[in-house]
N, C-alpha and C. Protein backbone atom coordinates (compact mmCIF):
# COMPACT_ATOMS: atom_id res chain seq x y z
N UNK A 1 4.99 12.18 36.49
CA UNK A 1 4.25 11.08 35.92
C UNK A 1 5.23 9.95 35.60
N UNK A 2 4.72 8.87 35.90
CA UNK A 2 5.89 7.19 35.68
C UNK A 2 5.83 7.60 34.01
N UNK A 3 5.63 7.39 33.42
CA UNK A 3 5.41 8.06 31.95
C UNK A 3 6.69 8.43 31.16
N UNK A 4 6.88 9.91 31.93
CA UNK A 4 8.18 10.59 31.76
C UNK A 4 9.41 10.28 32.08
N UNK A 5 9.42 9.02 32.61
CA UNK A 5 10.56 8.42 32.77
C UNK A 5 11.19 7.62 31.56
N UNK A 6 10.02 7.20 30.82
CA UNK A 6 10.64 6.69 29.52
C UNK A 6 10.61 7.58 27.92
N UNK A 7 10.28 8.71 28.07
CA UNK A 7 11.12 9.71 27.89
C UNK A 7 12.33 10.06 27.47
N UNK A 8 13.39 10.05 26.55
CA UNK A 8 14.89 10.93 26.32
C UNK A 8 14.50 11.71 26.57
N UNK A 9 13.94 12.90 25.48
CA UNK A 9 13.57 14.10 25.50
C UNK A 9 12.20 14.98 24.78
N UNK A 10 11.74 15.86 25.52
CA UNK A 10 10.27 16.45 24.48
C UNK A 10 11.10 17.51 23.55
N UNK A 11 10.64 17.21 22.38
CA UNK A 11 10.84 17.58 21.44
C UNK A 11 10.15 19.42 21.32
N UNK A 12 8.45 18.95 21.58
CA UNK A 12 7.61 19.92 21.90
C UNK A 12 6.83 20.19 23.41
N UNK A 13 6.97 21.16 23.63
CA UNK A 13 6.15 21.62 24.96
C UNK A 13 4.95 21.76 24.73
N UNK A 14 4.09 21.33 25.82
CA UNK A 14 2.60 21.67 25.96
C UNK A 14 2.32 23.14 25.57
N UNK A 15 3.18 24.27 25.72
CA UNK A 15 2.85 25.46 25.31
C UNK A 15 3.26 25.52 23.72
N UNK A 16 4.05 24.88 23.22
CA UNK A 16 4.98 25.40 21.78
C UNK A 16 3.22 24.66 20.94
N UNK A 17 2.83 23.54 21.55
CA UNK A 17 2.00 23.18 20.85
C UNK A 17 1.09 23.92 20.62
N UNK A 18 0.10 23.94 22.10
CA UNK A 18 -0.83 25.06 21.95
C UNK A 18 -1.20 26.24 21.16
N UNK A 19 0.30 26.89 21.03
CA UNK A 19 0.77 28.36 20.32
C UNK A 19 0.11 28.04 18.73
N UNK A 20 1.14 26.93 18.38
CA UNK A 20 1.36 26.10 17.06
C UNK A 20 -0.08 26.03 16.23
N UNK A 21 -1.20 24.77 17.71
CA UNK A 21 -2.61 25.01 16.88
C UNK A 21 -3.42 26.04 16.96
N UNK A 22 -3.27 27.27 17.90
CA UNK A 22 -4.48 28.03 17.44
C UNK A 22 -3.48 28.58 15.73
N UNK A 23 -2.36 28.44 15.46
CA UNK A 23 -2.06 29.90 14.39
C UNK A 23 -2.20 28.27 12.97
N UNK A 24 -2.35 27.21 13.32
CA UNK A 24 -3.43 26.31 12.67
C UNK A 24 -4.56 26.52 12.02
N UNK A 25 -5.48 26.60 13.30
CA UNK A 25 -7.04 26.92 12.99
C UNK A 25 -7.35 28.16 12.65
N UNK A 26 -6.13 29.28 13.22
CA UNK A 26 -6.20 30.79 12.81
C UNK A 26 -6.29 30.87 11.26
N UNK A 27 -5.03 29.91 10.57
CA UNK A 27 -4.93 30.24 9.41
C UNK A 27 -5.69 29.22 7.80
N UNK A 28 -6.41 27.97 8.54
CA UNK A 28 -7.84 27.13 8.69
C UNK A 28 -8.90 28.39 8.37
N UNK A 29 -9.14 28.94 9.27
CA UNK A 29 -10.10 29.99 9.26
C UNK A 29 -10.01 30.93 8.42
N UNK A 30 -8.72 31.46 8.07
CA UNK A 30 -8.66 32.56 6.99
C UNK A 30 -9.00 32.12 5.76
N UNK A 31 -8.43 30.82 5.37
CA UNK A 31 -8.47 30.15 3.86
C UNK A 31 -10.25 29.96 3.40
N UNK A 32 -10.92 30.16 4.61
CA UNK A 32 -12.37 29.68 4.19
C UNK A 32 -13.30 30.62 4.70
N UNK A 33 -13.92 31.19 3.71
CA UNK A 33 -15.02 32.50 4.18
C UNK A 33 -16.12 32.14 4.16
N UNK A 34 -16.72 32.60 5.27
CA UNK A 34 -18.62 32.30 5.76
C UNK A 34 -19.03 32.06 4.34
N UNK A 35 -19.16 32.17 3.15
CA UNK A 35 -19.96 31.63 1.89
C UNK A 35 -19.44 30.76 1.33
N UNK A 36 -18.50 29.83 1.75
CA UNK A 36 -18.32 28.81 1.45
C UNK A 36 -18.82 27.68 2.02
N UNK A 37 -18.76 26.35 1.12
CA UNK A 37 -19.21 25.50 1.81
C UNK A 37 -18.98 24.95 3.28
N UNK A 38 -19.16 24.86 4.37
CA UNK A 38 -18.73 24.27 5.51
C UNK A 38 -17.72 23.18 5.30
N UNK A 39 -16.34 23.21 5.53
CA UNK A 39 -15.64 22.09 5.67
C UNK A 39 -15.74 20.91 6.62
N UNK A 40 -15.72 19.63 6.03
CA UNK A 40 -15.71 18.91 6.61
C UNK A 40 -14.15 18.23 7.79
N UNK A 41 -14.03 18.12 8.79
CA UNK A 41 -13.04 17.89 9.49
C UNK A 41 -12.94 16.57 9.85
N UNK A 42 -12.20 15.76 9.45
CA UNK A 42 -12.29 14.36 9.48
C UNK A 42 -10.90 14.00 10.42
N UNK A 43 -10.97 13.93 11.57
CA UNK A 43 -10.09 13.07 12.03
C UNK A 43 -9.44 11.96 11.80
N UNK A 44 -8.05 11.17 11.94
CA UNK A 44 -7.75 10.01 11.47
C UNK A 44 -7.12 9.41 13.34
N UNK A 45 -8.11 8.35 13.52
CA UNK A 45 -8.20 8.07 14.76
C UNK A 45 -7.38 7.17 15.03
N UNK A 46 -6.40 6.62 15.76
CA UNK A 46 -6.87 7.51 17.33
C UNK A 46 -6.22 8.31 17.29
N UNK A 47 -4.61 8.26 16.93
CA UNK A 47 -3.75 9.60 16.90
C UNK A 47 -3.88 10.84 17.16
N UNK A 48 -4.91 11.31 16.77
CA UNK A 48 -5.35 12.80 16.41
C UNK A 48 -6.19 13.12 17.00
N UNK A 49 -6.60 12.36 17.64
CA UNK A 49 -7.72 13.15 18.75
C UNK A 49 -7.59 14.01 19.56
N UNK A 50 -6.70 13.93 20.16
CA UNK A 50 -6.53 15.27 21.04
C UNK A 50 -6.22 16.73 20.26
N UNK A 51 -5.74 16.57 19.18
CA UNK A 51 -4.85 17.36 17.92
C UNK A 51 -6.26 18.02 17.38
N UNK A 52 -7.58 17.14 17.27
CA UNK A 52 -8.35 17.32 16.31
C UNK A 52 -9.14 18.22 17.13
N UNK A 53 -9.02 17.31 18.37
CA UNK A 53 -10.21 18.62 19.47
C UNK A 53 -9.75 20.01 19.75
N UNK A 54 -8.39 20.30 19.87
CA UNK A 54 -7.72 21.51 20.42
C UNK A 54 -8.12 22.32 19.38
N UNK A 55 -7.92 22.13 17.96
CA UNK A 55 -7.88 22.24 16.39
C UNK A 55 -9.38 22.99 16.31
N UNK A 56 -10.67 21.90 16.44
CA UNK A 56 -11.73 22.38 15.80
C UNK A 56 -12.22 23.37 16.75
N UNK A 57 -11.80 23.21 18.26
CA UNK A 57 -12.38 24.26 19.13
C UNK A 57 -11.87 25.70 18.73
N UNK A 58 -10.67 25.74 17.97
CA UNK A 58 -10.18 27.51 17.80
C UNK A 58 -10.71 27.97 16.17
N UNK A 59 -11.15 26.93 15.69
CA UNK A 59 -11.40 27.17 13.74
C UNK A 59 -12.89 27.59 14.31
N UNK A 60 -12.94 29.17 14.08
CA UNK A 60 -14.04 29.78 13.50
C UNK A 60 -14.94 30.01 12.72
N UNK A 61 -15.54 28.84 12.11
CA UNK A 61 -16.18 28.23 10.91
C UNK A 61 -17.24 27.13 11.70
N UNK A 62 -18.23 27.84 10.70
CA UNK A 62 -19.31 26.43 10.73
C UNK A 62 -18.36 24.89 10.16
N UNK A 63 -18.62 23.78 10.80
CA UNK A 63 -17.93 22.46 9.91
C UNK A 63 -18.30 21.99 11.08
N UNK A 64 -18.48 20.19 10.36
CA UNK A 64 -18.89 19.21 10.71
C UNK A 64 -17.10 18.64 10.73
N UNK A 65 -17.44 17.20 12.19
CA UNK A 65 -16.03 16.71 12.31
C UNK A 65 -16.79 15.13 12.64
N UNK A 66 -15.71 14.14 11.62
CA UNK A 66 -15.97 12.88 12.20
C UNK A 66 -14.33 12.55 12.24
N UNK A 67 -14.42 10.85 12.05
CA UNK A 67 -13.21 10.11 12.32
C UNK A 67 -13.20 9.25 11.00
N UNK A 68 -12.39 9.02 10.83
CA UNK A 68 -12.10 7.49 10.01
C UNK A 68 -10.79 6.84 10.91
N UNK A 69 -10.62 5.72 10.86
CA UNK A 69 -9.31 4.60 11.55
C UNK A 69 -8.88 3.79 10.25
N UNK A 70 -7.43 4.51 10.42
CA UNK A 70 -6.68 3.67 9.29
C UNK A 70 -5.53 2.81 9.50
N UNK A 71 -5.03 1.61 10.01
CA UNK A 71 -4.34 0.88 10.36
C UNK A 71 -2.98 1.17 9.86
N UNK A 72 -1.75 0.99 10.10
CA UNK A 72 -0.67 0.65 9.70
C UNK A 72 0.49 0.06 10.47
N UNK A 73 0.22 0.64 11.66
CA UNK A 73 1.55 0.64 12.75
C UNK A 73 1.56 -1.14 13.58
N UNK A 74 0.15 -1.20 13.78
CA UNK A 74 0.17 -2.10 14.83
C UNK A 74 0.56 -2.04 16.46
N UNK A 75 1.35 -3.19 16.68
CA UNK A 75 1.91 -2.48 18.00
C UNK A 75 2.89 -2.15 17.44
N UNK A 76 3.79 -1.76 16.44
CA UNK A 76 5.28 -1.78 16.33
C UNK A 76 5.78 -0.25 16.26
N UNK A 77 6.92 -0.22 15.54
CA UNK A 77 7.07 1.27 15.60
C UNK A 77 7.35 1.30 14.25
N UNK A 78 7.15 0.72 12.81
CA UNK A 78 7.68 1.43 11.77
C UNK A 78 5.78 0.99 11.30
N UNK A 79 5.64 1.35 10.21
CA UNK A 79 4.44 1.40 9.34
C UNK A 79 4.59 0.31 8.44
N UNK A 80 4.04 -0.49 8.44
CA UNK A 80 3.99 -1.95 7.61
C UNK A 80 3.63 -1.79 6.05
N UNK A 81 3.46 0.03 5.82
CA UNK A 81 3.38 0.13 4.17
C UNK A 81 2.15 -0.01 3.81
N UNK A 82 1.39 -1.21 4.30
CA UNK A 82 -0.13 -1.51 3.85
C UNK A 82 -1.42 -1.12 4.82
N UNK A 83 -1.68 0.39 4.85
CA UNK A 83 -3.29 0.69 5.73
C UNK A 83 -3.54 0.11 5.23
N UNK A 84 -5.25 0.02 6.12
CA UNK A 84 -6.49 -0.53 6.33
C UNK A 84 -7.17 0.55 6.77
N UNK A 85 -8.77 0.32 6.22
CA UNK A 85 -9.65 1.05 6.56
C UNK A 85 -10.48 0.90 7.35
N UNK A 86 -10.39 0.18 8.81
CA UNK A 86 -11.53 -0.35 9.31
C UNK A 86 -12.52 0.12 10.36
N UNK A 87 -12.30 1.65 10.09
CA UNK A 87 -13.64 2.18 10.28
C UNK A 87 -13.68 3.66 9.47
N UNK A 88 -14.98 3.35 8.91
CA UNK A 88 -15.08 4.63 7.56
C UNK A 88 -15.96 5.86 8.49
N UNK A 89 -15.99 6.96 7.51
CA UNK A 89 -17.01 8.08 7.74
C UNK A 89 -18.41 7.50 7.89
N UNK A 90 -19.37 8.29 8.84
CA UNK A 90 -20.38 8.21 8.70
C UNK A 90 -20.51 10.14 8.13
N UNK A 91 -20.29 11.10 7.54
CA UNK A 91 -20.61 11.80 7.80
C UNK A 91 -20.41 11.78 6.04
N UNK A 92 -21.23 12.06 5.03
CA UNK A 92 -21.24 12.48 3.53
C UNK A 92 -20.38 13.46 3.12
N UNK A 93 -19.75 13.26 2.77
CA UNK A 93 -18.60 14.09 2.00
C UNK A 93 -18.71 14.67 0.48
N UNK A 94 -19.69 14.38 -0.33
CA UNK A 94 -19.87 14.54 -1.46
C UNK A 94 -19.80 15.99 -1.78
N UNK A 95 -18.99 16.50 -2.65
CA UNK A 95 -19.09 18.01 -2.86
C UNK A 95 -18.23 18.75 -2.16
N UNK A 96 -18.10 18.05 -0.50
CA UNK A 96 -16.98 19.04 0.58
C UNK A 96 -15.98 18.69 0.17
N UNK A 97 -15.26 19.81 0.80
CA UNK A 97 -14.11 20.41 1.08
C UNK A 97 -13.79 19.84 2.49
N UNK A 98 -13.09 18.48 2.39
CA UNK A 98 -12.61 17.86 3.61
C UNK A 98 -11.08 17.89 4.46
N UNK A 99 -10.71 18.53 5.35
CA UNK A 99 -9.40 18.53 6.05
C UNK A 99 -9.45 17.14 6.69
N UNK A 100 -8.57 16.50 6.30
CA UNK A 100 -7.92 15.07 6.98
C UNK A 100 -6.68 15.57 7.77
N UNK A 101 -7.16 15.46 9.90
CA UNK A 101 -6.34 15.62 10.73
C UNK A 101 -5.35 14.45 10.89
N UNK A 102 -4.21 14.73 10.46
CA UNK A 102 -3.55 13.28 11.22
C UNK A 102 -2.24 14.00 12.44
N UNK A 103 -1.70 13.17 12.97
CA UNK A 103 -0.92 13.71 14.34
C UNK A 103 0.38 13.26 13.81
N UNK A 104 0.52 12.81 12.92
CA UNK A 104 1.96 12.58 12.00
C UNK A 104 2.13 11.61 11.01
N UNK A 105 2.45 12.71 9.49
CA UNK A 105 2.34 12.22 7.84
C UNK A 105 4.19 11.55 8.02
N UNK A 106 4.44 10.00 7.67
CA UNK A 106 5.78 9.39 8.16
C UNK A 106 5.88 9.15 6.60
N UNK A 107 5.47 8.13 6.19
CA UNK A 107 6.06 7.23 4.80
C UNK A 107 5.25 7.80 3.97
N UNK A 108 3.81 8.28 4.64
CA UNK A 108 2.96 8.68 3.33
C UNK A 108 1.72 7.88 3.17
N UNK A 109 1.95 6.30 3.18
CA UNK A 109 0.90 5.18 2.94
C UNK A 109 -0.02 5.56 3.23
N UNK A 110 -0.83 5.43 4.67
CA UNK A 110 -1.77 5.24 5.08
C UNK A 110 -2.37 7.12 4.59
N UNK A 111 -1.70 8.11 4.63
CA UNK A 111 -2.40 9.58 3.83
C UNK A 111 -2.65 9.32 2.65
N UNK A 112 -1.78 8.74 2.04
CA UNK A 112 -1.76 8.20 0.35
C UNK A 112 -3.37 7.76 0.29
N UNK A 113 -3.57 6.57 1.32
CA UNK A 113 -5.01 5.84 1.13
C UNK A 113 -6.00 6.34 1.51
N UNK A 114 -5.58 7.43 2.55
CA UNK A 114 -6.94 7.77 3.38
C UNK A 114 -7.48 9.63 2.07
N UNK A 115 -6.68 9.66 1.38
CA UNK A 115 -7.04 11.04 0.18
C UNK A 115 -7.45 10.07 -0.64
N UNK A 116 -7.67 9.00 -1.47
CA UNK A 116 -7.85 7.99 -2.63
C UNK A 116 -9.23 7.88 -2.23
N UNK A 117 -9.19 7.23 -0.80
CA UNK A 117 -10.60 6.39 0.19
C UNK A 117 -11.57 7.91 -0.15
N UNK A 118 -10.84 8.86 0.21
CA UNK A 118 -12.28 10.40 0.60
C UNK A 118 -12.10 10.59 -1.24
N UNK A 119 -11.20 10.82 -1.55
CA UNK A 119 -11.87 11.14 -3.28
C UNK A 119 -13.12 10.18 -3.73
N UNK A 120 -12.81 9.21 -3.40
CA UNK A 120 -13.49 7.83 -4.08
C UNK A 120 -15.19 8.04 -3.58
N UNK A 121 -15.27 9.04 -2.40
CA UNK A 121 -16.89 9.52 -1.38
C UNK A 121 -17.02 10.71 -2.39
N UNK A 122 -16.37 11.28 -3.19
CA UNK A 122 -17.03 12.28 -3.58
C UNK A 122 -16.40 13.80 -3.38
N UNK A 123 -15.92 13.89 -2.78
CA UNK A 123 -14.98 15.53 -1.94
C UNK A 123 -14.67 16.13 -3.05
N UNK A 124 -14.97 17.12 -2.82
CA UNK A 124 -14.65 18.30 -4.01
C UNK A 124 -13.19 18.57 -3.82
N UNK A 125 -12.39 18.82 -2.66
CA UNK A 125 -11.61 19.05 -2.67
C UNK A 125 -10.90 18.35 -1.01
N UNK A 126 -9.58 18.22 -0.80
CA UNK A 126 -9.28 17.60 0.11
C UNK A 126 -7.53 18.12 0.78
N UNK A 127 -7.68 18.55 1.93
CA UNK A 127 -6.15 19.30 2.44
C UNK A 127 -6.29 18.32 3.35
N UNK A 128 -5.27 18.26 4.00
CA UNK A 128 -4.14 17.42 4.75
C UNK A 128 -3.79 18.83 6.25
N UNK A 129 -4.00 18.39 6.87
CA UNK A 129 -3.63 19.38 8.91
C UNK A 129 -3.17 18.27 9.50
N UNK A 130 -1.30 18.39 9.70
CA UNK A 130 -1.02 17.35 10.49
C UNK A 130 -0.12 18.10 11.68
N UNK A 131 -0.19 17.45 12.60
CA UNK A 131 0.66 18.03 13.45
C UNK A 131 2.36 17.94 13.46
N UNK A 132 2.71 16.69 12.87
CA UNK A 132 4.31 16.20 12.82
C UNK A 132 4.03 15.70 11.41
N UNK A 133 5.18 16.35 11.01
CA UNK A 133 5.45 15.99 9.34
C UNK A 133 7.33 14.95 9.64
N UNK A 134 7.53 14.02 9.01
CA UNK A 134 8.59 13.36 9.29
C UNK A 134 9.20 13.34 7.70
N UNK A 135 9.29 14.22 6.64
CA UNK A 135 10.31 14.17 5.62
C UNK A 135 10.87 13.34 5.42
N UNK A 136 11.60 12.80 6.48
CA UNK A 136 13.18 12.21 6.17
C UNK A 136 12.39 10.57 5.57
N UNK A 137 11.28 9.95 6.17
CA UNK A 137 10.88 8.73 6.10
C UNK A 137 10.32 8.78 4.90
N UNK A 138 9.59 10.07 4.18
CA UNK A 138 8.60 9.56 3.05
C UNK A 138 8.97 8.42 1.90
N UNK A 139 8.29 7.82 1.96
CA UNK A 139 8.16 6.64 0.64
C UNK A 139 7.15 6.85 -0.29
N UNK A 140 5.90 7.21 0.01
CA UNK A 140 4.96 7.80 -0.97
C UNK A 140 4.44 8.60 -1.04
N UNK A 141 4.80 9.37 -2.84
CA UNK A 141 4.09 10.95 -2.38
C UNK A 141 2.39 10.75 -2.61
N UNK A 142 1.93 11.61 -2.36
CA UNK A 142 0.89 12.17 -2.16
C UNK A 142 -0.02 13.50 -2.80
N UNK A 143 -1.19 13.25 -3.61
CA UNK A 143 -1.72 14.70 -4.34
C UNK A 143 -2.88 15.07 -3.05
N UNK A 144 -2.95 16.12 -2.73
CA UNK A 144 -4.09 16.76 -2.23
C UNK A 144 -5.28 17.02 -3.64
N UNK A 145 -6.06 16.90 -3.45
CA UNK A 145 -7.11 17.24 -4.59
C UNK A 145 -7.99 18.72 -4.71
N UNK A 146 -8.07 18.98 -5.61
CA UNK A 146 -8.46 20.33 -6.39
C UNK A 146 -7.70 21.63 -5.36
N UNK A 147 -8.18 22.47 -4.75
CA UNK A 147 -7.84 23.51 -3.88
C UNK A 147 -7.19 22.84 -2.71
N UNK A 148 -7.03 21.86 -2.80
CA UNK A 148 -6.49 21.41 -1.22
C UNK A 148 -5.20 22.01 -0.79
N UNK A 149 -5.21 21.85 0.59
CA UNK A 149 -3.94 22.55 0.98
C UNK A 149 -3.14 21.81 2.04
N UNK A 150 -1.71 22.19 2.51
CA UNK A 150 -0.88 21.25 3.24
C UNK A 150 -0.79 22.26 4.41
N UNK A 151 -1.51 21.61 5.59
CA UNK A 151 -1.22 22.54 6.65
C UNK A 151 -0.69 22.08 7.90
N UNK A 152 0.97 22.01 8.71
CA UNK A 152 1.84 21.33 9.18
C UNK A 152 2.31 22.24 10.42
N UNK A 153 2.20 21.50 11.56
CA UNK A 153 2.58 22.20 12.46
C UNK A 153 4.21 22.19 12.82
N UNK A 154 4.67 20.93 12.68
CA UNK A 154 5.86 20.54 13.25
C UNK A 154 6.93 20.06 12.11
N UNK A 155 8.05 20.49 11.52
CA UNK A 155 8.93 19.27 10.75
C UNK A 155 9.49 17.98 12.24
N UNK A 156 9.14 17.00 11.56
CA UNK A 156 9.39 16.02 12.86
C UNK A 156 11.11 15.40 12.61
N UNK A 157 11.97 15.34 13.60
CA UNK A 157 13.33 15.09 12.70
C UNK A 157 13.01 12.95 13.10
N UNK A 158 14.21 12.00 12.54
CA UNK A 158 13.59 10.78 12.53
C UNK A 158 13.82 10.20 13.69
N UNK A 159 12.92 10.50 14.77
CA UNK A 159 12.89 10.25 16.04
C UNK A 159 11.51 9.17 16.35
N UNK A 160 11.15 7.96 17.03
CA UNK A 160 9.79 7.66 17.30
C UNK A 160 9.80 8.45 18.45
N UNK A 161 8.32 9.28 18.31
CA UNK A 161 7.75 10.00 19.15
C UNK A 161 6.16 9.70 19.67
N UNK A 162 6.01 10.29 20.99
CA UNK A 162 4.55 9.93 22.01
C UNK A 162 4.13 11.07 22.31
N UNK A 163 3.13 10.85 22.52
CA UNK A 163 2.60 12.03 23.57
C UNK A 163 1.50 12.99 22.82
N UNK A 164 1.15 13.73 23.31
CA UNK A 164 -0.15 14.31 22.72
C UNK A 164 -1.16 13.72 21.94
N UNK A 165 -1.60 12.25 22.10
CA UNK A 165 -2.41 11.06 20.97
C UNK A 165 -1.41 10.08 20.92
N UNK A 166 -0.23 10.28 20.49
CA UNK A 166 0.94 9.57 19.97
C UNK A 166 0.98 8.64 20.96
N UNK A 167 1.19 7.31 19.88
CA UNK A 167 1.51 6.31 20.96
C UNK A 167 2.72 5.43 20.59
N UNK A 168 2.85 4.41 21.89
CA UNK A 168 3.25 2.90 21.53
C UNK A 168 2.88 1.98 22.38
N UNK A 169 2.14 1.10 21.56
CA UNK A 169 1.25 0.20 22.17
C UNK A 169 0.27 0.53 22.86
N UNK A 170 -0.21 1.59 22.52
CA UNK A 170 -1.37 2.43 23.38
C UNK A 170 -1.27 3.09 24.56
N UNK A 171 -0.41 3.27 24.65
CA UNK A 171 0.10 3.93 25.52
C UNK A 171 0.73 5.31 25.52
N UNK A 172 1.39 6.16 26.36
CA UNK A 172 1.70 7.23 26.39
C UNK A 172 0.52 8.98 25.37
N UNK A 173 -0.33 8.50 25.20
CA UNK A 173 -0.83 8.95 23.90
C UNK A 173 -1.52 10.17 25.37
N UNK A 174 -1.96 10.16 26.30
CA UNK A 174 -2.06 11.42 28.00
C UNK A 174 -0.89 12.55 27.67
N UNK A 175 0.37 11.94 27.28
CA UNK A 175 1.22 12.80 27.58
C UNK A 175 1.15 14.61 26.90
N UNK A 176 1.31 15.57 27.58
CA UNK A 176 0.46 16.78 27.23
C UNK A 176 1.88 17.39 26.03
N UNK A 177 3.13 16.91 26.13
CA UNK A 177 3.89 17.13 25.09
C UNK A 177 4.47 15.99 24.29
N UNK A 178 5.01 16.34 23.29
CA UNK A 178 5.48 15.70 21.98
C UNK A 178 7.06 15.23 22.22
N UNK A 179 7.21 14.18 23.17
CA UNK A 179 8.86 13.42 23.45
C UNK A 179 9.02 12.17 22.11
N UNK A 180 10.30 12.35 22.61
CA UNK A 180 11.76 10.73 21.86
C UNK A 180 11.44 9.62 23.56
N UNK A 181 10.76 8.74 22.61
CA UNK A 181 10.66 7.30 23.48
C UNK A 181 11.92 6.71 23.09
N UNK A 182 12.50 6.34 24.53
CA UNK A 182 13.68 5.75 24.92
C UNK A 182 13.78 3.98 24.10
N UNK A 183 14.47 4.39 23.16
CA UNK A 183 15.18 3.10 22.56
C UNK A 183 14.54 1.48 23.74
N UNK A 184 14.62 1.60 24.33
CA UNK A 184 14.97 0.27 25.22
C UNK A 184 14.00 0.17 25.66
N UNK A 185 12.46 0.97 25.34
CA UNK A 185 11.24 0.87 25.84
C UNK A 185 10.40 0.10 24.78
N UNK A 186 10.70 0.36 23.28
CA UNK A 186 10.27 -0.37 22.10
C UNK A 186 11.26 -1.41 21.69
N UNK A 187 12.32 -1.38 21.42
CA UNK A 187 13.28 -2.43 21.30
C UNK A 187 13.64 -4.03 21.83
């Protein structure tokens, strides 16, 4: 693929991933027993779409899945600090128990806003399923609310990364693994 040419290196393989989300949704599934309420699965778009579909297809649970879109990046590559919300849930949250998918928690901001935004609907409780966690960048922490839980596939080291959703400039987001975009392609 012309793609993989701008590329250094994949970080993650199409298989390491795969492996990664079913023991995700495996362990998604354990935390929540048939008499509980149905969790709600809220994607944070676009990022996570592919993350969110692989995700809800192996979680063995009744649950409803929408999207919300929370701005930060732009075309660029660092996070401008200030999300936006400009497209909300249509799906009622009041009372659930909502997992917010994102495809990678960096500074914090835009998770910071998008747990405030779903408390503010009502959620009884609210966990966080991301695929790339990036440590090294955080700037703001973050509470999960009541029972919520932190569920992380990847520590991400401080690399900008594509592929699996992941983009830049809308682009590369096809790619079936998790690479380091070549300096001289964003720069």
């Amino acid at each position: 693929m012309e793609l993989d040419k701008h590329v250094e290196k994949i970080l993650w393989t199409e298989q390491q991933i795969f492996q990664r989300v079913s023991e995700l949704a495996s362990e998604i599934t354990q935390d929540f027993t048939p008499q509980t309420k149905a969790p709600a699965i809220v994607g944070v778009a676009t990022g996570a779409f592919l993350f969110l579909a692989d995700l809800v297809r192996k979680i063995q649970l009744p649950i409803s899945v929408d999207f919300i879109r929370a701005d930060s990046y732009g075309s660029g590559t660092v996070s401008d600090g200030n999300p936006r919300i400009p497209f909300d849930l249509k799906v009622d949250v009041e009372g659930k128990h909502v997992i917010l998918v994102e495809d990678i928690v960096d500074t914090g901001s835009t998770l910071s806003c998008l747990i405030d935004h779903i408390k503010s609907k009502g959620a009884s409780s609210i966990s966080v399923c991301t695929l790339l966690d990036k440590p090294a960048r955080r700037k703001v922490h973050f509470e999960l609310v009541g029972k919520g839980k932190y569920y992380c596939g990847f520590e991400c080291p401080d690399y900008f990364v594509v592929g699996y959703g992941m983009d830049f400039a809308e682009l590369y987001r096809n790619l079936p693994y998790v690479g380091v975009l070549k300096p001289e392609i964003y720069s």
